[in-house]
Protein backbone atom coordinates (compact mmCIF):
# COMPACT_ATOMS: atom_id res chain seq x y z
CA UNK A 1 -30.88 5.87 -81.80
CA UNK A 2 -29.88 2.19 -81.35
CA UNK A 3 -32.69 -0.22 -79.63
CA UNK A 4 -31.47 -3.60 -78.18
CA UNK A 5 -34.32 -6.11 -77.52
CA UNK A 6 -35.38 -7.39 -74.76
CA UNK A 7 -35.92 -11.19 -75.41
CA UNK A 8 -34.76 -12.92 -78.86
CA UNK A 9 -35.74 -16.43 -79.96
CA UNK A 10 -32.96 -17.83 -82.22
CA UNK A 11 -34.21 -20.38 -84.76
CA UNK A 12 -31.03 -22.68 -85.62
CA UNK A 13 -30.77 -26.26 -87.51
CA UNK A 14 -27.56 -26.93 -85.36
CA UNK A 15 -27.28 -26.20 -81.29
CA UNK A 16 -25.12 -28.14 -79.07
CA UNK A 17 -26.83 -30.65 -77.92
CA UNK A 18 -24.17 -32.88 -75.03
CA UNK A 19 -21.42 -31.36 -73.15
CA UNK A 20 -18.29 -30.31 -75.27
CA UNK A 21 -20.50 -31.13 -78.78
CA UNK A 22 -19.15 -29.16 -81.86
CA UNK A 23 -22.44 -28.74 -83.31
CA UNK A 24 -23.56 -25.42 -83.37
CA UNK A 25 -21.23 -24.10 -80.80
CA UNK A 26 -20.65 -20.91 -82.59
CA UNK A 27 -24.56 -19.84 -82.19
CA UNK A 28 -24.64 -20.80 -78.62
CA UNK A 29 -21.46 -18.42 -77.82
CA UNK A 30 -23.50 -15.71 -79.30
CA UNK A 31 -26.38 -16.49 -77.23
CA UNK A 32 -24.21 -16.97 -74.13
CA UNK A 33 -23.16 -13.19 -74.99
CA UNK A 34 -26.66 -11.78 -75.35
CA UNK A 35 -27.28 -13.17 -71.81
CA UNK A 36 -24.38 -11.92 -70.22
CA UNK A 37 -25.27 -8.84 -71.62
CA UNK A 38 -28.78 -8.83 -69.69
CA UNK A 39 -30.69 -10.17 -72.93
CA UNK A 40 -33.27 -13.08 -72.51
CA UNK A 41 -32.30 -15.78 -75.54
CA UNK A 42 -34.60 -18.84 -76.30
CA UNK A 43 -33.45 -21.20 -78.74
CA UNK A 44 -35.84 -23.39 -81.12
CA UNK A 45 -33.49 -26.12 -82.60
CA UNK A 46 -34.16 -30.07 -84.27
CA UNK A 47 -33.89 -33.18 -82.03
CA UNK A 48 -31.45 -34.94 -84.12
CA UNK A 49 -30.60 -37.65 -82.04
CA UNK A 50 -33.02 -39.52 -79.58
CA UNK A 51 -30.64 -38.95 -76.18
CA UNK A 52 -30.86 -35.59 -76.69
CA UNK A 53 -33.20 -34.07 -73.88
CA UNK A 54 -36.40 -32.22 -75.63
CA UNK A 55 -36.14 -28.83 -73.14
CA UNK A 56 -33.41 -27.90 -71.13
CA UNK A 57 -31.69 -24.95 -70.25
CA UNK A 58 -27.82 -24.42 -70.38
CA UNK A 59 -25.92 -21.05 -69.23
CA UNK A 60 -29.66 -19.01 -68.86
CA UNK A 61 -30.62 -19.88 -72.28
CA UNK A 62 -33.70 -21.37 -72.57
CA UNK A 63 -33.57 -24.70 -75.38
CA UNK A 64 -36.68 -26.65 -77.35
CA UNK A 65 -35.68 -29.15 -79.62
CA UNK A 66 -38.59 -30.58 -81.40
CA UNK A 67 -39.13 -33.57 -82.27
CA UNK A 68 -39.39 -34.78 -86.21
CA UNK A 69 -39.15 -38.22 -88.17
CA UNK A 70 -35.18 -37.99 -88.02
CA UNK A 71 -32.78 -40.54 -88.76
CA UNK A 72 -30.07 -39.37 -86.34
CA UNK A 73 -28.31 -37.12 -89.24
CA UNK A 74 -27.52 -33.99 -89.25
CA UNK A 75 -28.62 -32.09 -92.75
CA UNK A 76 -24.62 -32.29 -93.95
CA UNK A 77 -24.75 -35.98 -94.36
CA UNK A 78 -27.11 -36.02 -96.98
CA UNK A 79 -26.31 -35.98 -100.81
CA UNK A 80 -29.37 -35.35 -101.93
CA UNK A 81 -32.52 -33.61 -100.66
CA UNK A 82 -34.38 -35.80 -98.17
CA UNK A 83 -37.91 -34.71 -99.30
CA UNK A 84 -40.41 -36.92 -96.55
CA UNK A 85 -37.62 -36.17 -94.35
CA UNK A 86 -37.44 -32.21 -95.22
CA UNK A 87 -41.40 -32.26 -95.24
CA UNK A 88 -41.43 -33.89 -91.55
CA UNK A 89 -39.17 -31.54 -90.31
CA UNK A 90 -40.52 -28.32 -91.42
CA UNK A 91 -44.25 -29.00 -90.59
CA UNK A 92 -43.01 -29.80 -86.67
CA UNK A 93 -40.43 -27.05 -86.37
CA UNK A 94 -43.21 -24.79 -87.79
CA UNK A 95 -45.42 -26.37 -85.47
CA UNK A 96 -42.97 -25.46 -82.41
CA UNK A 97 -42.04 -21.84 -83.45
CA UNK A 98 -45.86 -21.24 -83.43
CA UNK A 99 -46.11 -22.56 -79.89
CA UNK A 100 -43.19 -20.69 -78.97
CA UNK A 101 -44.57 -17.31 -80.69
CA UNK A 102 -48.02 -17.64 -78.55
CA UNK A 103 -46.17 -18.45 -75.57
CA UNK A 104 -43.18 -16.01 -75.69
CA UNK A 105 -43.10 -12.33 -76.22
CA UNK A 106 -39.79 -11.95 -78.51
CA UNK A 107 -38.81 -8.53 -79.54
CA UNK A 108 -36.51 -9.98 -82.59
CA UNK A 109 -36.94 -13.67 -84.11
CA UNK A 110 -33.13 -14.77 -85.59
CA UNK A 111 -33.67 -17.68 -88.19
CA UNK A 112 -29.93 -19.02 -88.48
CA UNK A 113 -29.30 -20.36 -91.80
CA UNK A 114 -31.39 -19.32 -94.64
CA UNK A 115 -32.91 -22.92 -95.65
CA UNK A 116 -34.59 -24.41 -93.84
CA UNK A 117 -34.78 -22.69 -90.75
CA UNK A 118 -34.95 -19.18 -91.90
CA UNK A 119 -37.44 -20.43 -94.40
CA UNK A 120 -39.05 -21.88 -90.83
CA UNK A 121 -38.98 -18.78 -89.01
CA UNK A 122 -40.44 -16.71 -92.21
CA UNK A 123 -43.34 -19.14 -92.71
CA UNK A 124 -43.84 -19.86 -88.75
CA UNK A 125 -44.45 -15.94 -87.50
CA UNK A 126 -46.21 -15.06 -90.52
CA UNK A 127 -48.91 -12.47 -89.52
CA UNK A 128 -47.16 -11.60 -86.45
CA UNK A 129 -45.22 -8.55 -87.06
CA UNK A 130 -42.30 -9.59 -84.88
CA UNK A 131 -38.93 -8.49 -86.86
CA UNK A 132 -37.06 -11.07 -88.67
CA UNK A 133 -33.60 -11.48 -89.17
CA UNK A 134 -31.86 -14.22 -91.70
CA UNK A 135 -27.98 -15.07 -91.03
CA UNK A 136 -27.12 -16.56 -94.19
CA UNK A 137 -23.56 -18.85 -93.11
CA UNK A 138 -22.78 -20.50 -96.35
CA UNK A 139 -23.65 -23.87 -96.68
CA UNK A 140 -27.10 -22.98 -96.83
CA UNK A 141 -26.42 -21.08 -100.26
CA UNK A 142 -23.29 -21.99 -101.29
CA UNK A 143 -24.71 -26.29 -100.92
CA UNK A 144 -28.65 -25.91 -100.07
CA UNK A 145 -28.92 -22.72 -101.84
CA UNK A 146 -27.73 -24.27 -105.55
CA UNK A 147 -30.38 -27.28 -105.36
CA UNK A 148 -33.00 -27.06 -108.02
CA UNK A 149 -36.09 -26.15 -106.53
CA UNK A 150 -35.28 -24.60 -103.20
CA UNK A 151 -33.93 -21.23 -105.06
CA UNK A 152 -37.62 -19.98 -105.49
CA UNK A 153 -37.99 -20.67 -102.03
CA UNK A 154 -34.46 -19.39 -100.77
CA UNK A 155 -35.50 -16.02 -102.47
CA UNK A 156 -39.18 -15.85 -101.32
CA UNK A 157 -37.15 -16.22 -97.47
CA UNK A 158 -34.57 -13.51 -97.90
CA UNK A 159 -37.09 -11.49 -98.93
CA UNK A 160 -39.19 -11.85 -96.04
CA UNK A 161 -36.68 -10.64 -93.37
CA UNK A 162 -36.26 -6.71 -91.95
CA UNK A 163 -32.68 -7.59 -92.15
CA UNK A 164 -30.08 -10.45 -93.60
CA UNK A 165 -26.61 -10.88 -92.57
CA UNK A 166 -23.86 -12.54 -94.32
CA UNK A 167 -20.25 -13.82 -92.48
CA UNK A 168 -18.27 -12.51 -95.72
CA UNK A 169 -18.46 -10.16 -98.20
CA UNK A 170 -18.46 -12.76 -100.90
CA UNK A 171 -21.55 -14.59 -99.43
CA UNK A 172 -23.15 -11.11 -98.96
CA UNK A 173 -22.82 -10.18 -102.36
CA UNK A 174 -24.42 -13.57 -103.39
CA UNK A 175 -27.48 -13.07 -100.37
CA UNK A 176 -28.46 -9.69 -102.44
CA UNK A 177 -28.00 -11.80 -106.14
CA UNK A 178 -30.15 -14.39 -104.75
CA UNK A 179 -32.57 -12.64 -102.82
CA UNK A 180 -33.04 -9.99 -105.92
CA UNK A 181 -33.59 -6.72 -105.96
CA UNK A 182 -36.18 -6.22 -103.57
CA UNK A 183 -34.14 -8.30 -100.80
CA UNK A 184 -34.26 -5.97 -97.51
CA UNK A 185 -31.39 -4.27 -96.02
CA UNK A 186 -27.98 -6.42 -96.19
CA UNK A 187 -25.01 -6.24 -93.40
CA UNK A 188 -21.63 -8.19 -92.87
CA UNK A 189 -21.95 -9.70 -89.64
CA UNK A 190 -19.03 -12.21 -89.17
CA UNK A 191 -19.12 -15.01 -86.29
CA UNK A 192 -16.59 -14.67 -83.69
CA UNK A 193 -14.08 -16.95 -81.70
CA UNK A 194 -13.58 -17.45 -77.78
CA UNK A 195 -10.13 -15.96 -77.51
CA UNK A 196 -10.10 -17.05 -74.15
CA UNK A 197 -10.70 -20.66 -74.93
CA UNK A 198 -8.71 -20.36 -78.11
CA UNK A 199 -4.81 -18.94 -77.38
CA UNK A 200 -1.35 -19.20 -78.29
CA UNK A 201 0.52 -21.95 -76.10
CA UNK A 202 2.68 -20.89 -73.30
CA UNK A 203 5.19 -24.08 -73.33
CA UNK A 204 4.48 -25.49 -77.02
CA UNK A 205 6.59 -28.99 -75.75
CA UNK A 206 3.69 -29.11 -73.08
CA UNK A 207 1.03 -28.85 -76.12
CA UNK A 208 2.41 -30.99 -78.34
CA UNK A 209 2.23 -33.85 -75.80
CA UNK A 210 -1.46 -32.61 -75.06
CA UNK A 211 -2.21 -33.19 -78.51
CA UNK A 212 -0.10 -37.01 -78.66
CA UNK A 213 2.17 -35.29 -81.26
CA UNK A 214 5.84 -37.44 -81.01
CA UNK A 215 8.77 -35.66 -82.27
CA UNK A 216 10.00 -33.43 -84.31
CA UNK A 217 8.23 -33.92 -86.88
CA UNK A 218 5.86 -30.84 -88.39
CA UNK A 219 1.85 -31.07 -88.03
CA UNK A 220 -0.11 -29.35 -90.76
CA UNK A 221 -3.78 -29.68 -89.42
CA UNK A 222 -7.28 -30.16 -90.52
CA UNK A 223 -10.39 -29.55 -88.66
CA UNK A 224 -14.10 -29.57 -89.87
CA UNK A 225 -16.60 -32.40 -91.56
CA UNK A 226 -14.65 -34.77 -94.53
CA UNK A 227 -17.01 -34.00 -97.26
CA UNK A 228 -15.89 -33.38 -100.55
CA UNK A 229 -16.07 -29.41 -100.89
CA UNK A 230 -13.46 -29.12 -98.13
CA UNK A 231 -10.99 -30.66 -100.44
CA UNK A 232 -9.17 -32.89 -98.47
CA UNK A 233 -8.05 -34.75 -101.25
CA UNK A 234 -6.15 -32.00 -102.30
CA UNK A 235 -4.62 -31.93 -99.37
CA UNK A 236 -3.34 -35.12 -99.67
CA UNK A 237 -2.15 -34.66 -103.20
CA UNK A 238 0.25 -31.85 -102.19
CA UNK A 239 1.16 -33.61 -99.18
CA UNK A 240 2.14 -36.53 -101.60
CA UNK A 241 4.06 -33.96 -103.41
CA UNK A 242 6.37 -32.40 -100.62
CA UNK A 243 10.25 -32.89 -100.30
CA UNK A 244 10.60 -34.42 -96.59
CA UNK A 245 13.98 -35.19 -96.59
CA UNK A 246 14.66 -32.08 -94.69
CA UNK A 247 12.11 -32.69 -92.21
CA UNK A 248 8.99 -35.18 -91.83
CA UNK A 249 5.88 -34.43 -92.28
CA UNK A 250 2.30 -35.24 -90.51
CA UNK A 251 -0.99 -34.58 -91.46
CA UNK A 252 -3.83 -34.40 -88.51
CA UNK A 253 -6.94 -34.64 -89.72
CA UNK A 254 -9.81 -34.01 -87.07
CA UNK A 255 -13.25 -34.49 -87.79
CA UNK A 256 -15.50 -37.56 -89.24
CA UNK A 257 -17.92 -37.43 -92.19
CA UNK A 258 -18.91 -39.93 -95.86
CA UNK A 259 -15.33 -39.20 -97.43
CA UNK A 260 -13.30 -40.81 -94.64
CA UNK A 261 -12.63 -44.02 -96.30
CA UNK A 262 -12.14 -42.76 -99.64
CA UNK A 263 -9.89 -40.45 -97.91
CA UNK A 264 -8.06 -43.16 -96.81
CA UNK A 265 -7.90 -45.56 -99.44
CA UNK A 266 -6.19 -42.17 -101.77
CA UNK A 267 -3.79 -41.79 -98.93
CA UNK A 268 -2.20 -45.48 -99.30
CA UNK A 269 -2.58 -44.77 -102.95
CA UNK A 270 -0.62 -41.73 -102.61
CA UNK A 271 1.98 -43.26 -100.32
CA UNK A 272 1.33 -40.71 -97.59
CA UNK A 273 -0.87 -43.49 -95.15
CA UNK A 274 2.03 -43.27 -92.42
CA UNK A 275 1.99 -39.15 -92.90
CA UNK A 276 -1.68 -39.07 -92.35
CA UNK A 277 -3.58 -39.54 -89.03
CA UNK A 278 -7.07 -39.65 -88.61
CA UNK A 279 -8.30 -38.14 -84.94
CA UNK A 280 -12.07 -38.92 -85.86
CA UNK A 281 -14.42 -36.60 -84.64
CA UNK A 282 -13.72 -34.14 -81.05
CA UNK A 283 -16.23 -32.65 -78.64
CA UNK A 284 -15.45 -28.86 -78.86
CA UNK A 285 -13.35 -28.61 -75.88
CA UNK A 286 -10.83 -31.39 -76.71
CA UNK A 287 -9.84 -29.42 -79.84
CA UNK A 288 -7.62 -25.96 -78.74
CA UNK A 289 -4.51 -28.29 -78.20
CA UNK A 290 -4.47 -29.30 -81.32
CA UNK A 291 -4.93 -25.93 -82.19
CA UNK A 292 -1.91 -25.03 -80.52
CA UNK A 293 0.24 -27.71 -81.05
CA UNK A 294 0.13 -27.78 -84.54
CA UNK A 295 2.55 -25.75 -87.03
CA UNK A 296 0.23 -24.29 -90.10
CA UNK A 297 -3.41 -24.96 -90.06
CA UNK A 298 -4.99 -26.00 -93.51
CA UNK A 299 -8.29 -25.48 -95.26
CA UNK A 300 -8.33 -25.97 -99.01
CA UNK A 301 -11.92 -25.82 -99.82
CA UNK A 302 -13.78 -26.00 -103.11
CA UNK A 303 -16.36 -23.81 -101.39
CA UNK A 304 -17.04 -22.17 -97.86
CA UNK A 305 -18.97 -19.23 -96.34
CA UNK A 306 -16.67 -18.23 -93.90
CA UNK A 307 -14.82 -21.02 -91.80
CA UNK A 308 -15.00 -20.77 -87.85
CA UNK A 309 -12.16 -22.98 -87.78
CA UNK A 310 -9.69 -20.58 -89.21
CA UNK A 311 -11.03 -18.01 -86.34
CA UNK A 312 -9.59 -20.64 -83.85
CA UNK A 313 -6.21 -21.33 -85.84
CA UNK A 314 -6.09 -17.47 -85.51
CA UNK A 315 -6.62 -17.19 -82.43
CA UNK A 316 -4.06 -19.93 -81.57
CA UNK A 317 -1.63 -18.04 -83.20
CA UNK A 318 -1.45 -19.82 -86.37
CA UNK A 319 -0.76 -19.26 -89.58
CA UNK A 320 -3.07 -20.87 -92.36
CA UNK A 321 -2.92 -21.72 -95.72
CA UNK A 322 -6.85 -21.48 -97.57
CA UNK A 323 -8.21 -21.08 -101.06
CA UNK A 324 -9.43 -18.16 -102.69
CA UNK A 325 -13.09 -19.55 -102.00
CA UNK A 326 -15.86 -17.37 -100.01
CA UNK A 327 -15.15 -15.65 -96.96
CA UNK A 328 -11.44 -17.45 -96.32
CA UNK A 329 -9.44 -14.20 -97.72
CA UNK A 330 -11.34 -12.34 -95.11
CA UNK A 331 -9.47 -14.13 -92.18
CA UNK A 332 -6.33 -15.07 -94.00
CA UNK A 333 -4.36 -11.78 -95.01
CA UNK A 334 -2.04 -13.39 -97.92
CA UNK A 335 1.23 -12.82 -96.61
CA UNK A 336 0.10 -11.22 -93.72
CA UNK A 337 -1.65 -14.16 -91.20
CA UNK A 338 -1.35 -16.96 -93.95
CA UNK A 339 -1.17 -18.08 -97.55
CA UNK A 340 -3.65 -18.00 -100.03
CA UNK A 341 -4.01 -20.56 -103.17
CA UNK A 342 -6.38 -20.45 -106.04
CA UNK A 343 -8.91 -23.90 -105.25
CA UNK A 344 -8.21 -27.06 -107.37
CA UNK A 345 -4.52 -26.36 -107.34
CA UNK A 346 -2.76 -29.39 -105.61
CA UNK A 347 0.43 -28.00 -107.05
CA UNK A 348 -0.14 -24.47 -105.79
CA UNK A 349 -0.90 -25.89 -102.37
CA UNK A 350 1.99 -27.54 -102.39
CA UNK A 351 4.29 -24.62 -102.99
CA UNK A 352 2.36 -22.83 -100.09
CA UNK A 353 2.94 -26.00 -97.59
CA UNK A 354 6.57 -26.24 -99.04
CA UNK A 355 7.08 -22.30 -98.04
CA UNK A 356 5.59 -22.13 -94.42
CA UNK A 357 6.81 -25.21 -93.95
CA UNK A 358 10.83 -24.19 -94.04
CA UNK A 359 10.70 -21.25 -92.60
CA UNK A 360 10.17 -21.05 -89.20
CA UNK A 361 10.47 -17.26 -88.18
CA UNK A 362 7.61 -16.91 -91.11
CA UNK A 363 5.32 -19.19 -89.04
CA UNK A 364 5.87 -17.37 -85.88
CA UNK A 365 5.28 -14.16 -87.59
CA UNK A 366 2.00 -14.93 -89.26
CA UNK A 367 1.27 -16.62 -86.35
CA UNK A 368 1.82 -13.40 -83.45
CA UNK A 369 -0.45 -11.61 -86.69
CA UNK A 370 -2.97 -13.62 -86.88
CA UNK A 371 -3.43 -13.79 -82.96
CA UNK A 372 -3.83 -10.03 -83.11
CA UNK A 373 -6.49 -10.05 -86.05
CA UNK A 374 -8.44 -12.63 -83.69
CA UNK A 375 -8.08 -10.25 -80.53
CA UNK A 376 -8.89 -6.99 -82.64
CA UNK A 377 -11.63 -8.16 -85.43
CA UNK A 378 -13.52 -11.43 -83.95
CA UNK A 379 -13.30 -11.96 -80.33
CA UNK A 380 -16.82 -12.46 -78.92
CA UNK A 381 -17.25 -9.03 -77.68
CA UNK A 382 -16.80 -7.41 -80.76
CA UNK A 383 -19.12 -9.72 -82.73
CA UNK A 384 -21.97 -9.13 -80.29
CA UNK A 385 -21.45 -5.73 -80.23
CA UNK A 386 -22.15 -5.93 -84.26
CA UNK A 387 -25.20 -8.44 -83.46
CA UNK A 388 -26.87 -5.81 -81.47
CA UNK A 389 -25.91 -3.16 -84.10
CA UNK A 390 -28.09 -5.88 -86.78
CA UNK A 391 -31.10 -5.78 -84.16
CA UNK A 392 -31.17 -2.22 -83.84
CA UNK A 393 -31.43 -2.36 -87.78
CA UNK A 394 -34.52 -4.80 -87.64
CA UNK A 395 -36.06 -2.65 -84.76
CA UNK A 396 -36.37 0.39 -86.03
């Protein structure tokens, strides 16, 4: 017999925190779900940056940030592990969650993110009994996860939860490695997109000029943080490497992050500068034109858990072109919604960009696909639907 709860209190290192922010905004469509669906949702979160308010409440979900020694950086940003910094931050959000816990009657506590808030959540309701449930979504093994010292730890947390969830196959397999063999019950639960927010244009002239794309030329897009493992210096390398004399070429690349400069000093190296344009970072809602406008969405990462953004290229109708890496094969059906390359292959990119590129009917195709993958797989009723399946696991 399934059991839905009642109230859940969803412990997360990244909510948004201002109107339209990107941060997070995956976990707060899932708890916008859970409330439409007659489910009470509380959120426990870090105050990253000082403007953002301590308590609030957004769409009936009920938000705490609390408050740490931060330096208005988000956990990505860092090379290295910021011990004080780490240390601050887990004694206050284990501090809060406590406060929460005696206050709050939750039927399920969700720690987002193994380390360090599922580490948070398994330390904070110690001695409570209340079911725990880890979402593991990749950087948090795949970067945090690899760190010497924090594996012990990472381990000691999975092991601690009634139930973990992975967004891939790939990153499921390597919860159970990691956790060991006594880790407790292990499901896929993948994120899911806003297929309302996220659609195929209607009048792609009229998106294209939403977007400031002149032309005729073709946009291959980028979207996400420009750190290294999201290899998009590859990018540029098979970019560098493309015959235009058919047809020009233009690289978007949204987003903001420690590469960017580097980024852009290889690109005059290369000699694709006037090819390339950086957007800088978007607030969530300023991104589905691009989304639409664009011809073949790119992600050639060294490593990734799942990718959200190649839910919204999907559900754009577009086709994408990804590496071999993590959960990216699960959305992108070589041949079917996109391309697939091994990672570290610049040359094999290339070819991919090349083929997609040309071939027009081939985009549409993958495109119309991949639309109907994000309507039948990953819309956000479906992926609640699995949530509450995960609950009903850690219930009972």
């Amino acid at each position: 017999m399934n059991r839905s709860p009642k109230r859940v209190l969803f412990v997360t290192p990244t909510y948004p925190d201002r109107p339209g922010g990107v941060r997070g905004t995956f976990i707060k469509d899932l708890a916008d779900e859970l409330v439409r669906r007659g489910i009470a949702v509380d959120v426990l979160t870090p105050r990253i940056f000082e403007d953002s308010p301590a308590v609030e409440e957004t769409d009936g979900v009920n938000i705490t940030r609390f408050s740490f020694r931060s330096e208005q950086k988000i956990l990505a940003d860092y090379s290295s592990i910021p011990v004080k910094l780490m240390l601050s931050y887990m004694r206050c959000g284990i501090r809060a969650l406590r406060r929460a816990l005696r206050e709050g009657e939750y039927d399920i506590l969700h720690g987002h993110w193994a380390i360090p808030t599922g580490l948070m959540a398994a330390l904070g309701r110690r001695h409570r009994g209340i079911p725990l449930v880890i979402s593991t979504h990749g950087s948090d093994l795949l970067v945090w996860g690899m760190k010497p010292g924090l594996k012990s730890l990472l381990r000691w947390t999975l092991r601690q939860a009634q139930v973990c969830t992975a967004n891939s196959e790939p990153l499921l397999n390597l919860t159970t490695e990691l956790g060991g063999r006594t880790v407790p019950e292990s499901l896929i639960f993948e994120t899911g997109v806003d297929i309302a927010q996220f659609h195929p244009a209607s009048d792609i002239a009229e998106a294209r000029e939403a977007a400031g794309f002149e032309g005729t030329d073709l946009h291959v897009l980028f979207v996400g943080n420009l750190i290294g493992r999201k290899g998009i210096d590859l990018a540029l390398q098979a970019l560098s490497q493309l015959d235009t004399s058919e047809s020009r070429v233009k690289f978007i690349i949204v987003g903001g992050g420690k590469e960017r400069d580097a980024l852009g000093d290889q690109a005059e190296r290369l000699g694709v500068a006037s090819q390339v344009q950086f957007v800088g970072p978007l607030s969530h809602d300023q991104l589905p034109p691009y989304f639409r406008a664009c011809d073949v969405f790119l992600l050639p990462s060294r490593s990734e858990g799942m990718g959200i953004v190649l839910l919204e290229a999907a559900a754009s109708g577009k086709p994408a072109i990804g590496t071999s890496v993590g959960g990216i094969p699960t959305i992108i059906r070589s041949g079917e919604t996109g391309l697939i390359v091994p990672p570290e292959d610049s040359d094999a990119l290339a070819l991919a960009l090349a083929q997609l590129l040309r071939d027009k009917e081939m985009r549409l195709r993958m495109g119309q696909q991949a639309r109907q993958l994000a309507e039948r797989e990953y819309s956000r009723d479906a992926q609640v639907g699995k949530l509450l399946t995960v609950y009903s696991h850690a219930l009972s």
